[in-house]
Protein backbone atom coordinates (compact mmCIF):
# COMPACT_ATOMS: atom_id res chain seq x y z
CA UNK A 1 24.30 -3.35 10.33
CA UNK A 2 23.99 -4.71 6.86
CA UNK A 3 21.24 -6.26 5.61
CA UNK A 4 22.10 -9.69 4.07
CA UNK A 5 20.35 -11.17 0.59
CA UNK A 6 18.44 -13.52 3.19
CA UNK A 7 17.25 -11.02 5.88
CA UNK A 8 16.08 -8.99 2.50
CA UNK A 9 13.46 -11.67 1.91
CA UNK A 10 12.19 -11.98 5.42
CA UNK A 11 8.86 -10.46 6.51
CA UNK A 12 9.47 -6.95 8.50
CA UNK A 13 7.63 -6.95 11.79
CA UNK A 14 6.61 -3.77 13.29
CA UNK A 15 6.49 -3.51 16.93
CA UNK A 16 2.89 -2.69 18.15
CA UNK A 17 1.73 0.95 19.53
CA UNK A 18 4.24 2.80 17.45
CA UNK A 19 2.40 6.08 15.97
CA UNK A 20 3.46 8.50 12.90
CA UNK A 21 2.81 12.19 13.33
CA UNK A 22 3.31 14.08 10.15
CA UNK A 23 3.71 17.89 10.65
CA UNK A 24 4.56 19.32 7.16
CA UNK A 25 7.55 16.88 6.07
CA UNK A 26 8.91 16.11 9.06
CA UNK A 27 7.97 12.74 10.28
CA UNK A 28 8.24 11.28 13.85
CA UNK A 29 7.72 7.83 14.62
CA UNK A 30 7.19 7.72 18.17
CA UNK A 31 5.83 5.15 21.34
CA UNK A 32 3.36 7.24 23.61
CA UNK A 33 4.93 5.47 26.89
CA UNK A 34 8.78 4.43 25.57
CA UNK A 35 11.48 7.14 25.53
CA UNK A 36 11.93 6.29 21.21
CA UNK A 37 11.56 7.90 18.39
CA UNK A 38 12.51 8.26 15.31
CA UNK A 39 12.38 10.75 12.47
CA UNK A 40 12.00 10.39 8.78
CA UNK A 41 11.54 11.77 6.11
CA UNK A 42 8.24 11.35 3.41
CA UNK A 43 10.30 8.32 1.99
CA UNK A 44 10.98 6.54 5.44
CA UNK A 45 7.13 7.22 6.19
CA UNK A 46 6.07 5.44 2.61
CA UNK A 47 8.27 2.75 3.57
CA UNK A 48 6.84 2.34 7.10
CA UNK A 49 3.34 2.42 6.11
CA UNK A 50 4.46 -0.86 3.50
CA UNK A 51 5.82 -2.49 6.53
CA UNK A 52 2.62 -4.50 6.65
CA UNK A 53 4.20 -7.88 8.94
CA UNK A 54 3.78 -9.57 5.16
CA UNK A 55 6.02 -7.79 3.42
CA UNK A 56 10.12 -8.32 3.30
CA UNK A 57 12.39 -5.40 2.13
CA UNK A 58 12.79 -6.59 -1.00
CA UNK A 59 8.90 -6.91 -1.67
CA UNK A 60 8.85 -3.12 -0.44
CA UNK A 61 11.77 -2.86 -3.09
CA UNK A 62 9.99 -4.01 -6.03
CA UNK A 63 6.53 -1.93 -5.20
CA UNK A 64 8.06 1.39 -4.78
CA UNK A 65 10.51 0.74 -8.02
CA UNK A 66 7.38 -0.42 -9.75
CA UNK A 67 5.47 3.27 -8.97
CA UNK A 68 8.79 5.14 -9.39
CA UNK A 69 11.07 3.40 -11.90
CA UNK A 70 13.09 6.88 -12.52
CA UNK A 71 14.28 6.06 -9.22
CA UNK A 72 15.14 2.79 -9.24
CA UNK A 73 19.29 3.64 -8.67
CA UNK A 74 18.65 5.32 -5.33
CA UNK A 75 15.47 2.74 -4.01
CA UNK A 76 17.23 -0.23 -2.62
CA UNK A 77 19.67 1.78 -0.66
CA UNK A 78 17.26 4.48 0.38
CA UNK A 79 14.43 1.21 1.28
CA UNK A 80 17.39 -0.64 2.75
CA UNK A 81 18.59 2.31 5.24
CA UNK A 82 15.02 2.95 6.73
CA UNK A 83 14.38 -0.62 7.67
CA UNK A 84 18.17 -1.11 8.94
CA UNK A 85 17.37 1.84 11.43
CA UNK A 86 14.12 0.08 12.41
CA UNK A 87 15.53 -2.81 13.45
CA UNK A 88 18.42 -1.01 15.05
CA UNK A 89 15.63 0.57 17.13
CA UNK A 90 13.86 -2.20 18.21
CA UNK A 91 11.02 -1.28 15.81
CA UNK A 92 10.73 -3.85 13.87
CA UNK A 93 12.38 -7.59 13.66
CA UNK A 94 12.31 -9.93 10.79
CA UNK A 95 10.63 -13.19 10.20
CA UNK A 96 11.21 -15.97 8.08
């Protein structure tokens, strides 16, 4: 799945009762009674926690460029993958 220029300006919607456990740098994103999960790693769990339900990917973009500019190549694609995978995982949807 690739993200189109319009689904990058909708709002990302995270589906309720999803928890992140952090042991070391491993991440797991996890529903206590649903057989998902996912693991990430300290980027995908930055980008999670911006997933706020008023936020699209490309305001999530522009904030982590803005604290990491030396970055900025790698951001879009690395920002772009982690919300791709929550949507392929039921996760998260977009909104207008």
């Amino acid at each position: 799945m690739k993200m189109s220029s319009e689904d990058m300006q909708k709002k990302i919607i995270l589906e309720p009762n999803y928890l992140l456990e952090q042991i070391d740098n491993e991440i797991t994103l996890y529903h206590p009674t649903l057989t998902t999960s996912l693991y990430l790693n300290e980027s995908g769990g930055l980008i999670w926690e911006l997933c706020n339900g008023e936020r699209s990917t490309a305001d999530i973009i522009d904030l982590i460029t803005a604290a990491y500019p030396e970055n900025s190549q790698q951001i879009e694609g690395d920002v772009t993958k982690v919300i791709t995978q929550l949507l392929e995982n039921n996760i998260a949807t977009l909104q207008e």
